[in-house]
Protein backbone atom coordinates (compact mmCIF):
# COMPACT_ATOMS: atom_id res chain seq x y z
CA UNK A 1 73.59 -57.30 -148.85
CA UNK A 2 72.48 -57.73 -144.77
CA UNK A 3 76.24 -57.22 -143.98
CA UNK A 4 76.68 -54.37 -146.01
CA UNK A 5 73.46 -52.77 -144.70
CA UNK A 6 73.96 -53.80 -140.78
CA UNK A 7 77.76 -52.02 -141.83
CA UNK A 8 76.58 -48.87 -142.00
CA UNK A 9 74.21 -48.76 -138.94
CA UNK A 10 76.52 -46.46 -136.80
CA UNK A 11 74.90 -47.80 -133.25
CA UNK A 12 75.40 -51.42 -133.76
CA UNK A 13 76.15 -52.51 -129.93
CA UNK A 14 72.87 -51.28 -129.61
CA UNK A 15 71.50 -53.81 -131.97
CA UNK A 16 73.51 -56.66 -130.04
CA UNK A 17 71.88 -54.40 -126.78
CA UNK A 18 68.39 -55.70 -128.61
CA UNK A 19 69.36 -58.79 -129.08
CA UNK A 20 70.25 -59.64 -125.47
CA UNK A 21 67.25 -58.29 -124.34
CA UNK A 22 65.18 -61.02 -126.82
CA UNK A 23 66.98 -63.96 -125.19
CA UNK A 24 65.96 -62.73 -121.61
CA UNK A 25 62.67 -62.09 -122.97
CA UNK A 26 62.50 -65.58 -124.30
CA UNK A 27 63.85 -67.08 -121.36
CA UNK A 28 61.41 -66.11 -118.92
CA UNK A 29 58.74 -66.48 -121.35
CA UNK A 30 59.67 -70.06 -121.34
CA UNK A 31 59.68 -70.51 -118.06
CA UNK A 32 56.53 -69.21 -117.30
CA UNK A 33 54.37 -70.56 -120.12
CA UNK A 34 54.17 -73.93 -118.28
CA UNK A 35 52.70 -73.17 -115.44
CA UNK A 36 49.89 -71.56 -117.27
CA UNK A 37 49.36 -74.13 -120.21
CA UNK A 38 49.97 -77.24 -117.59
CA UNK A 39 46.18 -76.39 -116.03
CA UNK A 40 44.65 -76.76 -119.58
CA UNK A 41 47.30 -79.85 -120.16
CA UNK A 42 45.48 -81.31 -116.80
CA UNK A 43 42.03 -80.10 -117.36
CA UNK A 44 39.96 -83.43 -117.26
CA UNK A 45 36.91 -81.41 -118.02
CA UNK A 46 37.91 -79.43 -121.25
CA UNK A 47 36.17 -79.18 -123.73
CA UNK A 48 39.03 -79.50 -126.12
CA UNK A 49 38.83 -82.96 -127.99
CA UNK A 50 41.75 -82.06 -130.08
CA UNK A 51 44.76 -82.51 -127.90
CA UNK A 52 45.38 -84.84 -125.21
CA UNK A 53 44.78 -83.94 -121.73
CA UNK A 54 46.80 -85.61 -118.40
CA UNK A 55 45.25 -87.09 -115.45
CA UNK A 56 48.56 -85.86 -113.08
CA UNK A 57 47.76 -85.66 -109.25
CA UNK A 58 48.66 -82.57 -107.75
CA UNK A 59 52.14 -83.82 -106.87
CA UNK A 60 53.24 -84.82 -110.33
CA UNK A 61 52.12 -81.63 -111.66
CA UNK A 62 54.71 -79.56 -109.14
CA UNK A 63 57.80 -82.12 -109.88
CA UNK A 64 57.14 -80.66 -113.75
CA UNK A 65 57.03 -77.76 -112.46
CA UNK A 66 59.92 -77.34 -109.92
CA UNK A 67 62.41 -79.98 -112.16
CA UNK A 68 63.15 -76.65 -114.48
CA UNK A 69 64.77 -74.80 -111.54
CA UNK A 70 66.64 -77.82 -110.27
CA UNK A 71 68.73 -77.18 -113.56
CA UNK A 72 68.26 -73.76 -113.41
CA UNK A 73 69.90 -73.13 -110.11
CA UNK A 74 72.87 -76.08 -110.52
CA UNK A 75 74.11 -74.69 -114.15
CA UNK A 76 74.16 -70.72 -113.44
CA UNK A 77 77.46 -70.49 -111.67
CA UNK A 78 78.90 -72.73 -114.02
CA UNK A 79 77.27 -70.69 -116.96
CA UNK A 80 79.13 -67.70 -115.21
CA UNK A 81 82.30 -69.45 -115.70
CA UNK A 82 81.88 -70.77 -118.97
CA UNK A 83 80.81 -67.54 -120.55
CA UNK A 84 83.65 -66.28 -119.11
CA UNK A 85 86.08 -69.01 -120.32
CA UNK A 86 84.90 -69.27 -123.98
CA UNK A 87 82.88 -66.27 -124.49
CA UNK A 88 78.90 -65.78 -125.21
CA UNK A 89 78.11 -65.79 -128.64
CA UNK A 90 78.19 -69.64 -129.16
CA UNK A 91 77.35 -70.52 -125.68
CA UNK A 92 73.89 -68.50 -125.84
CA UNK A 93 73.21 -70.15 -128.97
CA UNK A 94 73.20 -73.17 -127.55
CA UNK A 95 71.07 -72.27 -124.65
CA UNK A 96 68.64 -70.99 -126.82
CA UNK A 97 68.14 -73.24 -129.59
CA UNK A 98 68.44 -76.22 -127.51
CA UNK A 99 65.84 -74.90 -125.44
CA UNK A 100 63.75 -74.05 -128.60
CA UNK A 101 64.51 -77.23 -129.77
CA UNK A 102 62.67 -79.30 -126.65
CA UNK A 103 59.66 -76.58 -126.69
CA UNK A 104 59.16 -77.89 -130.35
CA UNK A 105 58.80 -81.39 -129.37
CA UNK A 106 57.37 -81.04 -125.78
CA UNK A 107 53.83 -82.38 -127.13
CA UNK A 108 55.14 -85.43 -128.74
CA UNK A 109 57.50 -86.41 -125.57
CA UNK A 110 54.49 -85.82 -123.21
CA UNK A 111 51.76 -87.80 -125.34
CA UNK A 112 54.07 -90.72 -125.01
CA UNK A 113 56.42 -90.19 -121.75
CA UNK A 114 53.98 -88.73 -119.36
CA UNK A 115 55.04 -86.10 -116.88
CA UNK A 116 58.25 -88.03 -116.19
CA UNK A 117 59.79 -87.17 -119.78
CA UNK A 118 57.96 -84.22 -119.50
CA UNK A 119 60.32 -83.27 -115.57
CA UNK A 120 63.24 -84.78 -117.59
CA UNK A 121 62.67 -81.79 -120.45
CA UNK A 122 61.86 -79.17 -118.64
CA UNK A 123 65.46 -79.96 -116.14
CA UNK A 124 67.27 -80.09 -119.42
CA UNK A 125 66.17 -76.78 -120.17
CA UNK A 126 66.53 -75.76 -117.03
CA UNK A 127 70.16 -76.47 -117.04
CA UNK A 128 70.20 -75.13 -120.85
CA UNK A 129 68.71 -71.78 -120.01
CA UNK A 130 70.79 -70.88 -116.45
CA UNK A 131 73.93 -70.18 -119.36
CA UNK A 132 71.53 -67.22 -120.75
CA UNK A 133 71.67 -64.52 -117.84
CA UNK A 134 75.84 -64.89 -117.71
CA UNK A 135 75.90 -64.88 -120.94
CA UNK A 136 74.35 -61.98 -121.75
CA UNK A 137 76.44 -60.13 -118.88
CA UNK A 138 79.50 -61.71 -120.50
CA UNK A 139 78.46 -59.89 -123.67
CA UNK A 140 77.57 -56.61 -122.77
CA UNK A 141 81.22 -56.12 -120.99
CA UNK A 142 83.03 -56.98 -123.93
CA UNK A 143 80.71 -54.67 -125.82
CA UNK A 144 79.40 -51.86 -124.34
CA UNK A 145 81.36 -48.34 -123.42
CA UNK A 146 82.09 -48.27 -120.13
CA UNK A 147 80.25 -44.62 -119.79
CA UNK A 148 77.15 -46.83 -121.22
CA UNK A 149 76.94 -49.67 -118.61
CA UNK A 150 73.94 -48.67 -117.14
CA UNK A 151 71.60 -47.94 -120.05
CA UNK A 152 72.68 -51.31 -121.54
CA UNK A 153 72.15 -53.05 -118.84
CA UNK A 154 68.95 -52.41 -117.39
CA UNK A 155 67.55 -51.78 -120.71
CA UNK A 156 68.60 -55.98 -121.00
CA UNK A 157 67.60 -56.54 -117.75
CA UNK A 158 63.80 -55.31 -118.52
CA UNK A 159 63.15 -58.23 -120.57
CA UNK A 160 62.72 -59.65 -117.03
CA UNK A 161 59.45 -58.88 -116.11
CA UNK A 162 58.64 -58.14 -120.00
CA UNK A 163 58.82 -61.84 -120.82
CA UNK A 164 56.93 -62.98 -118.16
CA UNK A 165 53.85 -60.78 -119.02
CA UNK A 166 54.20 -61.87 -122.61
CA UNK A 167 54.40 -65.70 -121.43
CA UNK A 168 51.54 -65.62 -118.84
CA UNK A 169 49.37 -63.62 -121.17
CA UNK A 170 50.21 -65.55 -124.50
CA UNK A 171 50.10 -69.32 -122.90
CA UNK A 172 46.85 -67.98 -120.83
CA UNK A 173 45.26 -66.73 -124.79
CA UNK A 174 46.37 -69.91 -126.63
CA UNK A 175 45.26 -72.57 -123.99
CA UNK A 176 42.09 -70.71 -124.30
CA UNK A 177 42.09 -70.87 -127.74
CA UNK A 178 40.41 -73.69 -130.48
CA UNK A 179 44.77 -73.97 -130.97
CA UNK A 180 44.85 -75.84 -127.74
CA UNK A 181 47.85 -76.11 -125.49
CA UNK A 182 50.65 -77.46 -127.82
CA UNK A 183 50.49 -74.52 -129.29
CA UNK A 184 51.71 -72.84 -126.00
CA UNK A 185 55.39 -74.65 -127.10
CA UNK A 186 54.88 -74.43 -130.46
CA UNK A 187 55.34 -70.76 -130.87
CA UNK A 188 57.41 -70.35 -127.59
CA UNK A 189 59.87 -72.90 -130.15
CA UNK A 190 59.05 -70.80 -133.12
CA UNK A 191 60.44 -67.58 -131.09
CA UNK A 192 63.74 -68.92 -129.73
CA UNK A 193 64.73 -70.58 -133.13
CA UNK A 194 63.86 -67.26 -135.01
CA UNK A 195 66.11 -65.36 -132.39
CA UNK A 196 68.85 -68.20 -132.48
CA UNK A 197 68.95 -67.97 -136.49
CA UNK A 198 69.36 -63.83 -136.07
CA UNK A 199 72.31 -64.06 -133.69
CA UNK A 200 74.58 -66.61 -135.07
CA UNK A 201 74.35 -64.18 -138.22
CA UNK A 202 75.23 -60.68 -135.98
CA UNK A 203 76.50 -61.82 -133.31
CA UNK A 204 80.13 -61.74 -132.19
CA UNK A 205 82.11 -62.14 -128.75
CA UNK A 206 84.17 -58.91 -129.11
CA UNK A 207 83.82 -55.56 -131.18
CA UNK A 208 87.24 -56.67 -132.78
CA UNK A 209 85.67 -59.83 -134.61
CA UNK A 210 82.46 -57.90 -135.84
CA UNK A 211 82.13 -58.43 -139.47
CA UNK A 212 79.07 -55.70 -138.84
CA UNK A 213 80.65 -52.81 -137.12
CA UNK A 214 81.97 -49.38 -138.40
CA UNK A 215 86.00 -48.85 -137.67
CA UNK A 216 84.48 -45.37 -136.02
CA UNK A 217 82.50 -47.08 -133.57
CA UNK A 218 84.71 -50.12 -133.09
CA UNK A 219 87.52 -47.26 -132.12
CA UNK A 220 85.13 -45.27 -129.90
CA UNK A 221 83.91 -48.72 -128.13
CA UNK A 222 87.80 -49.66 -127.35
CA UNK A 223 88.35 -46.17 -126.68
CA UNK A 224 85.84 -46.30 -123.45
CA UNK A 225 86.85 -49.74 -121.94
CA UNK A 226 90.04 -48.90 -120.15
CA UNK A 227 90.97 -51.55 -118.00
CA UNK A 228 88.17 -54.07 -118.80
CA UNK A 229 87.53 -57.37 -120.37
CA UNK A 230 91.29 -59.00 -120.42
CA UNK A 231 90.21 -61.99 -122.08
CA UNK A 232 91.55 -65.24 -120.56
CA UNK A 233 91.66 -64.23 -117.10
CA UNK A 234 91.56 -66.36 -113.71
CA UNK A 235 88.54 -66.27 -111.72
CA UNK A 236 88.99 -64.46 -108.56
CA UNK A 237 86.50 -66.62 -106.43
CA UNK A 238 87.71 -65.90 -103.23
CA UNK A 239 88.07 -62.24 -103.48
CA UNK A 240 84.27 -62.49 -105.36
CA UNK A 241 82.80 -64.81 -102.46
CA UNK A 242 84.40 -63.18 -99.23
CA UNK A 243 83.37 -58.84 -100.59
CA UNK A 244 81.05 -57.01 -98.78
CA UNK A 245 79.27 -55.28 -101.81
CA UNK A 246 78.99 -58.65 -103.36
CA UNK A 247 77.37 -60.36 -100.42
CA UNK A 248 75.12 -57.42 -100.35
CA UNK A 249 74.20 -57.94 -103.42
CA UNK A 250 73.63 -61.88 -102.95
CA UNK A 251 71.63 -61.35 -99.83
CA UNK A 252 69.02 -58.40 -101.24
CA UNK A 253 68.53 -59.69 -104.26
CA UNK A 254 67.71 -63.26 -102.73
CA UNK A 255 65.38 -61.49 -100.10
CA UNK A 256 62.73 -59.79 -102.62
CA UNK A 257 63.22 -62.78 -104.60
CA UNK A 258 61.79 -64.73 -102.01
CA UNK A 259 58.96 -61.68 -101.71
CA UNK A 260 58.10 -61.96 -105.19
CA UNK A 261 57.54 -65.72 -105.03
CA UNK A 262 55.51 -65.56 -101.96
CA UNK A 263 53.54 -63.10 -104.17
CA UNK A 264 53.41 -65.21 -106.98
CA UNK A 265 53.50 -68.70 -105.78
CA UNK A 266 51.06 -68.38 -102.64
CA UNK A 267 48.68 -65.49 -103.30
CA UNK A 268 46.40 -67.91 -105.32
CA UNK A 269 45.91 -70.35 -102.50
CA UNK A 270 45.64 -67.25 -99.97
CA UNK A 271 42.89 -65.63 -102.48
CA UNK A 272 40.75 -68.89 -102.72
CA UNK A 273 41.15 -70.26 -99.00
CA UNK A 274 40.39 -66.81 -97.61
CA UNK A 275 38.35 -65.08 -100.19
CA UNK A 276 36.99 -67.81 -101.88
CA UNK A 277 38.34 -66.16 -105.17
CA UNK A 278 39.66 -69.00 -107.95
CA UNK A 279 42.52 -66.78 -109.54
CA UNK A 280 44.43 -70.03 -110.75
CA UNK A 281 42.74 -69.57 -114.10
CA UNK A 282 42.41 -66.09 -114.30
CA UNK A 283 45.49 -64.68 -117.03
CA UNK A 284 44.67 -61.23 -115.95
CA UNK A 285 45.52 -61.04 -112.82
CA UNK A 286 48.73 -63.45 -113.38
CA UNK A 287 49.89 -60.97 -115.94
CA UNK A 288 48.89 -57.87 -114.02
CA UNK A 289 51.11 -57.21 -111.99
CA UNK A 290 54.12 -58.22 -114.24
CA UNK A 291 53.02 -55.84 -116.61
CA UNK A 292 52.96 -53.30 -114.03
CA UNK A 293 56.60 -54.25 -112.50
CA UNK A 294 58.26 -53.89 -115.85
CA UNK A 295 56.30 -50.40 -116.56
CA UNK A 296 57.53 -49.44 -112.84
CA UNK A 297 61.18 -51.26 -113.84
CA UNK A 298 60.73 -48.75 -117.32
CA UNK A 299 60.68 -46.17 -115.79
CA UNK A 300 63.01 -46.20 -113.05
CA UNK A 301 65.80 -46.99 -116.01
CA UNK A 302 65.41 -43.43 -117.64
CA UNK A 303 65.03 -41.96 -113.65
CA UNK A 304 68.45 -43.45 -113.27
CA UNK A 305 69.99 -42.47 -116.50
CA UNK A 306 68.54 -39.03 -115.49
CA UNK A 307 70.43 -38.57 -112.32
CA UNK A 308 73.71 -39.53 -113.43
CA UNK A 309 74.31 -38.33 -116.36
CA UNK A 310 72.87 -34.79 -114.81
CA UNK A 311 75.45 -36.03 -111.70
CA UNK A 312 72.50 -34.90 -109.60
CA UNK A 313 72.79 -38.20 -107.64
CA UNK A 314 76.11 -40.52 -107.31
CA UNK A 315 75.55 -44.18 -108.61
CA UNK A 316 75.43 -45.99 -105.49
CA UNK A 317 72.78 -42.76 -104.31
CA UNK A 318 70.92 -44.36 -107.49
CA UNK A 319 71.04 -47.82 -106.94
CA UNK A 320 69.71 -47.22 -103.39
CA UNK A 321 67.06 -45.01 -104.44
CA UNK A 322 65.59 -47.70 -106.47
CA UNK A 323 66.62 -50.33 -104.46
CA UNK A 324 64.24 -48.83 -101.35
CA UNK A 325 61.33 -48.05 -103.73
CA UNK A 326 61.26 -51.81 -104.78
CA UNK A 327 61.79 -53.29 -101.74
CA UNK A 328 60.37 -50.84 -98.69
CA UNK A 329 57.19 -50.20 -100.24
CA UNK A 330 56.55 -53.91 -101.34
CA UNK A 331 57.64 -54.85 -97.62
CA UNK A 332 55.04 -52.14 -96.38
CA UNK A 333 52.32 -53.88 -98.36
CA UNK A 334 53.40 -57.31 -96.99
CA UNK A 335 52.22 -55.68 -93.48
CA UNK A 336 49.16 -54.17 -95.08
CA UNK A 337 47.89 -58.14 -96.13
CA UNK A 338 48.86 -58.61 -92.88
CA UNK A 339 45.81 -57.22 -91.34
CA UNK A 340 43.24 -56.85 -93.53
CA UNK A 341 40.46 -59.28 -92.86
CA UNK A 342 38.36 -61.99 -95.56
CA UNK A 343 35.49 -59.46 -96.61
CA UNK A 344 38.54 -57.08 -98.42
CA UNK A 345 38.55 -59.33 -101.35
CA UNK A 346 39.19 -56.37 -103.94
CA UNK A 347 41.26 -54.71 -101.71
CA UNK A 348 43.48 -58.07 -101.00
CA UNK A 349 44.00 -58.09 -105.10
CA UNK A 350 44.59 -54.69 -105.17
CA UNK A 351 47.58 -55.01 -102.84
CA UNK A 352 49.20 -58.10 -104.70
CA UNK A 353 49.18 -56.26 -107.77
CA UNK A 354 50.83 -53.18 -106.44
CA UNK A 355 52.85 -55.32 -104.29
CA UNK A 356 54.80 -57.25 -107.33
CA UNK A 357 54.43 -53.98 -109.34
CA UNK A 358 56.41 -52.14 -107.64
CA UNK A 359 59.19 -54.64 -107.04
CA UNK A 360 60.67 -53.31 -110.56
CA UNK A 361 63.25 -50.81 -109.72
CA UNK A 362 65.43 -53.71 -107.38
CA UNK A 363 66.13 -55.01 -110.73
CA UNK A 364 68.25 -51.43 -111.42
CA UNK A 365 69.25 -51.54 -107.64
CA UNK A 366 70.96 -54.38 -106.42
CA UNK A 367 69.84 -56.20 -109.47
CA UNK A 368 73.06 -54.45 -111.58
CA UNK A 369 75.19 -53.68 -109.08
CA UNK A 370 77.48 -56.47 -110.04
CA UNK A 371 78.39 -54.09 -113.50
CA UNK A 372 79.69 -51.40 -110.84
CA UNK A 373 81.90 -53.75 -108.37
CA UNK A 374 83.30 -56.17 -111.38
CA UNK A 375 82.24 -55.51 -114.96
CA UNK A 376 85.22 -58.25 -116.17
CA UNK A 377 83.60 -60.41 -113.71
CA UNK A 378 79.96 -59.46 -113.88
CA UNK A 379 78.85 -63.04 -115.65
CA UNK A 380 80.38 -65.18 -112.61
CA UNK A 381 78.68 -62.73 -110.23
CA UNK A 382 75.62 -62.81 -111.86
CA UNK A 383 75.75 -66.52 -111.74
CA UNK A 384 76.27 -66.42 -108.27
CA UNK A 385 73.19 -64.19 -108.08
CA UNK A 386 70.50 -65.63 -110.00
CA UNK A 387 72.10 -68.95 -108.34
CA UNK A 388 71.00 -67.97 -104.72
CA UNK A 389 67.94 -66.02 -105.70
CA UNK A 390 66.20 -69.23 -106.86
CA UNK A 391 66.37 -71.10 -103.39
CA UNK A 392 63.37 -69.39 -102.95
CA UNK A 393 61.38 -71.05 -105.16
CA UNK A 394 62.24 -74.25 -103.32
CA UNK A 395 62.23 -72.88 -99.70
CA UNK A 396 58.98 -70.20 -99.92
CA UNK A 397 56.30 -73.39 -99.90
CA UNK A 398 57.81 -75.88 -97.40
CA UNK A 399 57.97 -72.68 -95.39
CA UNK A 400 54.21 -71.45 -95.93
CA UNK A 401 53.42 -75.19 -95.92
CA UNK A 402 54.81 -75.27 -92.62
CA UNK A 403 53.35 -72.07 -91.29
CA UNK A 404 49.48 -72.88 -92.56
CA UNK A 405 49.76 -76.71 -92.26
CA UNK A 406 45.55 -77.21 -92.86
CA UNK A 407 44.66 -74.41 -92.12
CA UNK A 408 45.02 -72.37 -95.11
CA UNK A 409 41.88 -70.15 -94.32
CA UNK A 410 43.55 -69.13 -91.01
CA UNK A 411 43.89 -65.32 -91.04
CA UNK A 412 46.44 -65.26 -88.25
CA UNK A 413 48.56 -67.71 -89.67
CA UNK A 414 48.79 -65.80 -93.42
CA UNK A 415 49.40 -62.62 -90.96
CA UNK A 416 52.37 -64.52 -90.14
CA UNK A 417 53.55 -65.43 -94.01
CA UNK A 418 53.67 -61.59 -94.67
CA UNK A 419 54.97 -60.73 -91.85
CA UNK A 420 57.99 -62.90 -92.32
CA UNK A 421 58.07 -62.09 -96.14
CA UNK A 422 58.26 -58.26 -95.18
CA UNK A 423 61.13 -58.76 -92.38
CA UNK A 424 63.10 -60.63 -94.95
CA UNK A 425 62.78 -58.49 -97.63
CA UNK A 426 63.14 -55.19 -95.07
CA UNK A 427 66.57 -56.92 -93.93
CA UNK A 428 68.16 -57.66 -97.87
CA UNK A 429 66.77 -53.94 -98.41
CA UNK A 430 68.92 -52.90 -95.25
CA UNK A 431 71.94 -55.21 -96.20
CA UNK A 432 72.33 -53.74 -99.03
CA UNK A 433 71.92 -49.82 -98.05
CA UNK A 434 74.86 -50.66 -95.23
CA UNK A 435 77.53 -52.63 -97.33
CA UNK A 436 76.44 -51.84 -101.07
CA UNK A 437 78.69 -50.59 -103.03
CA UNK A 438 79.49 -48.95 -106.73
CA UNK A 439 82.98 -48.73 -106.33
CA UNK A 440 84.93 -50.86 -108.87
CA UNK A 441 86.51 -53.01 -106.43
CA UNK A 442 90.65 -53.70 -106.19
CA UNK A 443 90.30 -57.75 -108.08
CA UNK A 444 87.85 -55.97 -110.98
CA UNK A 445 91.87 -55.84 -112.59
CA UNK A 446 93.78 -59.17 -112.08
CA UNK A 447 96.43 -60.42 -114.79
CA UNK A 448 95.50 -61.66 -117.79
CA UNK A 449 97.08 -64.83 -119.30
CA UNK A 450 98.98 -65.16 -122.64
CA UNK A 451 96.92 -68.35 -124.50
CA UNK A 452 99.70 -68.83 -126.36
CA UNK A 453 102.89 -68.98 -124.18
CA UNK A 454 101.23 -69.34 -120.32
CA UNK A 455 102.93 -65.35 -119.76
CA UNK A 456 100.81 -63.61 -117.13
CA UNK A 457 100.11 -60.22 -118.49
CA UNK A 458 100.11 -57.27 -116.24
CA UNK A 459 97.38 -54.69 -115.96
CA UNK A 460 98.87 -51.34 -115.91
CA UNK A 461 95.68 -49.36 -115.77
C-alpha cells in the first residue's frame, strides 16, 4: 500500500530532497540543544525537584561542550570518503539513529557518569553526525538532475540555520518547562528515530534501485546527469586539495564561520561585561537571529533560482552576489560594534541580530559552490569544508581570551575582537570573489573502475 502510493508520486527526488533536509535539520538541532539545556542541567538554584541537577565548574561544562566538535571535525573528511565509497543511504542511517540512540539515553549516562560519560557521548556523536553533511551531498548527486542542482541543494542546505532555531527555541521551552531538561534529549531522540525509521523505508543510493520511483522520472533523472556520478571512482585528492576555486571555497567559508561564532560564542560575555545584560538565559535572543539568517538564507534561494533560470545573471555572478551580501554587510556591522560605546545596549543587540541574520545567503554562495566545481566529488569537498570551518569553534575563544585577558569590560579591547572578526571575514569574502569559480573543473570526470574485473572505465563525455 505505501509503495504503491509513494509509486505514483511523479516528483519523488523531491521527497528524498525533504528528507535530506530533516537530517540536517536534526543534526544541528542536536547540536545546539546542549548548550541551552546544559544551564538548566547546572542550575544549582532550580526550582525543579524532579530531575537531577550537576554541580560542573565552568571548565567541565565547556569540555561537554567542545568534546562534540572534536568528533565532529576528525570524522567529516572521512565521512566524505565513505559516502563516496559505499554510498549514503545506509551510512546516514547510521549517523542518525546512532545519534538518536545516545540522545535517548543521555539522562541515564549523566545521572550515573557525570560530565565525563556525558564528553564521551556527545564525541561519539560528534564523530556519528560529521557522516550527515557528505552524506547528504553524496545523495543529492546521484539523485538530482543536473539542471536542478541548485534548488536541491540550498533548499537542503536551509535546514542549517532552520534546525538551529528549532533547537535553541525548543531546548530553551522544555528546560523551562514542569518536563525538565531530559526532555530536551528525549524528543531530540524521538525526532531522529522517527526520521531514521522513514528513510530506511524510501530511501535508496541511486534512482536505478528505487522501489518508489516512476520509469518516467527515473528516465528523465538519468536523462539530465551526463557525465556524473561514475560509481566506484578514485578520489582525486590532489587535484581537490591543490584548485583554486576549491581553496576559495575552504578559505571563505572558514572566515564567516569564524564571524558567526564570534557572534554566537562571545556576544553573551560582551553583552553582560559591557552592558551588564545576562542574555545566557534569554531563548529569544539565542534564536533570533537564527531565525532571521534562515528567513534571509530563504530568500536568497528563490533570488538565485530567479536569476538563472531567467539567465539574467551567470552562476558564479550568483554565488558572488550572495556571497557579498552575507559576508560584506555582516563585516560592516563587525566595525559598527566596533565603536559604539556601553550606554547603546539596544542598539549593541540590535546589531548582533542583524549581524548573524544576514550571514544566510554565504550558505548559497560559497556554501554550494562545491556542486558547481565537482558534483561527483561534492561529498569529499564538503567534508573538507565543514572540516576546516569548525577550527573556529576551537580557535575564536583562545583568541578573544587572549585579546580581553581580564578585562572583558574593556571597550578598546572588544573594538579589537570585531575588528579582527571583520578583516577576516572581509578577506574569505575577497578570496573567494578573486579565485571562485562555477566552472565544472577538468578532474569533476576521472575513470571509473569496473568492481568486478579491476577495468578502468573511460569517461567519454
Amino acid at each position: 500500500m505505501f509503495g504503491k502510493l509513494i509509486g505514483t508520486f511523479k516528483g519523488f527526488r523531491y521527497v528524498q530532497t525533504v528528507f535530506l533536509f530533516l537530517s540536517i535539520v536534526y543534526s544541528n538541532f542536536s547540536e545546539k540543544n546542549v548548550t541551552i539545556a546544559i544551564v538548566e542541567m547546572t542550575n544549582m538554584n532550580s526550582t525543579d525537584i524532579k530531575n537531577a541537577h550537576f554541580d560542573w565548574a565552568p571548565d567541565e561544562k565547556q569540555y561537554v561542550l567542545s568534546s562534540f566538535y572534536i568528533g565532529f571535525i576528525l570524522f567529516h573528511i572521512p565521512g566524505g570518503y565513505l559516502a563516496k565509497r559505499f554510498g549514503s543511504k545506509n551510512l546516514s542511517f547510521i549517523a542518525i539513529f546512532g545519534s538518536s540512540s545516545l540522545n535517548l539515553i543521555i539522562p541515564v549516562l549523566v545521572k550515573y557518569g557525570g560530565w565525563q560519560v556525558f564528553m564521551g557521548v556527545r564525541l561519539i556523536q560528534g564523530f556519528l553526525q560529521a557522516l550527515i553533511l557528505p552524506s547528504c551531498l553524496e545523495h543529492l548527486m546521484n539523485w538530482v538532475p543536473k539542471q536542478e542542482e541548485n534548488i536541491h541543494t540550498t533548499l537542503c542546505f536551509s535546514g542549517f540555520d532552520f534546525g538551529t532555531t528549532l533547537g535553541i527555541g525548543i531546548a530553551g521551552a522544555i528546560s523551562a518547562s514542569s518536563l525538565g531538561w531530559p526532555f530536551v534529549f528525549y524528543v531530540t531522540g524521538a525526532m531522529g528515530l522517527t526520521w531514521s525509521l522513514g528513510w530506511i523505508i524510501i530511501a535508496s543510493n541511486s534512482p536505478l534501485t528505487s522501489k518508489y520511483l516512476s520509469t518516467k522520472e527515473q528516465d528523465y533523472i538519468f536523462a539530465n546527469q551526463t557525465g556524473k556520478n561514475l560509481g566506484n571512482t578514485d578520489i582525486p585528492w590532489k587535484s581537490i586539495l591543490t584548485s583554486l576555486p576549491c581553496i576559495a571555497v575552504f578559505v571563505s567559508y572558514t572566515s564567516i564561520f569564524w564571524g558567526y561564532l564570534t557572534m554566537i560564542c562571545e556576544t553573551s560575555i560582551y553583552l553582560n561585561a559591557v552592558f551588564k545584560f545576562d542574555a545566557d538565559n534569554n531563548t529569544l535572543i539565542s534564536a533570533l537571529p537564527n531565525g532571521l539568517c534562515y528567513t534571509t538564507g530563504l530568500i536568497s534561494i528563490f533570488i538565485s533560482e530567479f536569476l538563472m533560470r531567467k539567465n539574467y545573471l551567470s552562476v558564479r555572478k550568483v554565488r558572488i552576489l550572495l556571497n557579498c551580501f552575507g559576508m560584506f554587510l555582516p563585516a560592516l556591522i563587525f566595525i559598527a560594534l566596533a565603536f559604539i560605546t556601553s550606554n547603546d545596549t539596544n542598539l549593541a543587540i540590535g546589531l548582533i541580530i542583524a549581524c548573524i541574520g544576514l550571514m544566510g545567503p554565504v550558505q548559497y554562495g560559497c556554501g554550494v559552490a562545491m556542486i558547481d566545481i565537482a558534483p561527483n566529488f561534492a561529498s569529499v569537498i564538503i567534508g573538507i569544508q565543514m572540516a576546516l570551518a569548525s577550527i573556529p569553534g576551537f580557535v575564536v575563544p583562545v583568541v578573544v581570551s587572549l585579546i580581553l585577558g581580564d578585562e572583558e569590560q574593556d571597550l578598546l579591547k572588544w573594538r579589537i575582537v570585531f575588528l579582527l572578526s571583520a578583516g577576516i571575514v572581509i578577506f574569505g569574502n575577497i578570496i573567494f570573489i578573486l579565485f571562485g569559480s562555477s566552472k565544472e573543473a577538468e578532474w569533476n570526470a576521472p575513470k571509473a573502475k569496473d568492481v568486478k574485473d579491476g577495468n578502468e572505465i573511460g569517461n567519454k563525455s
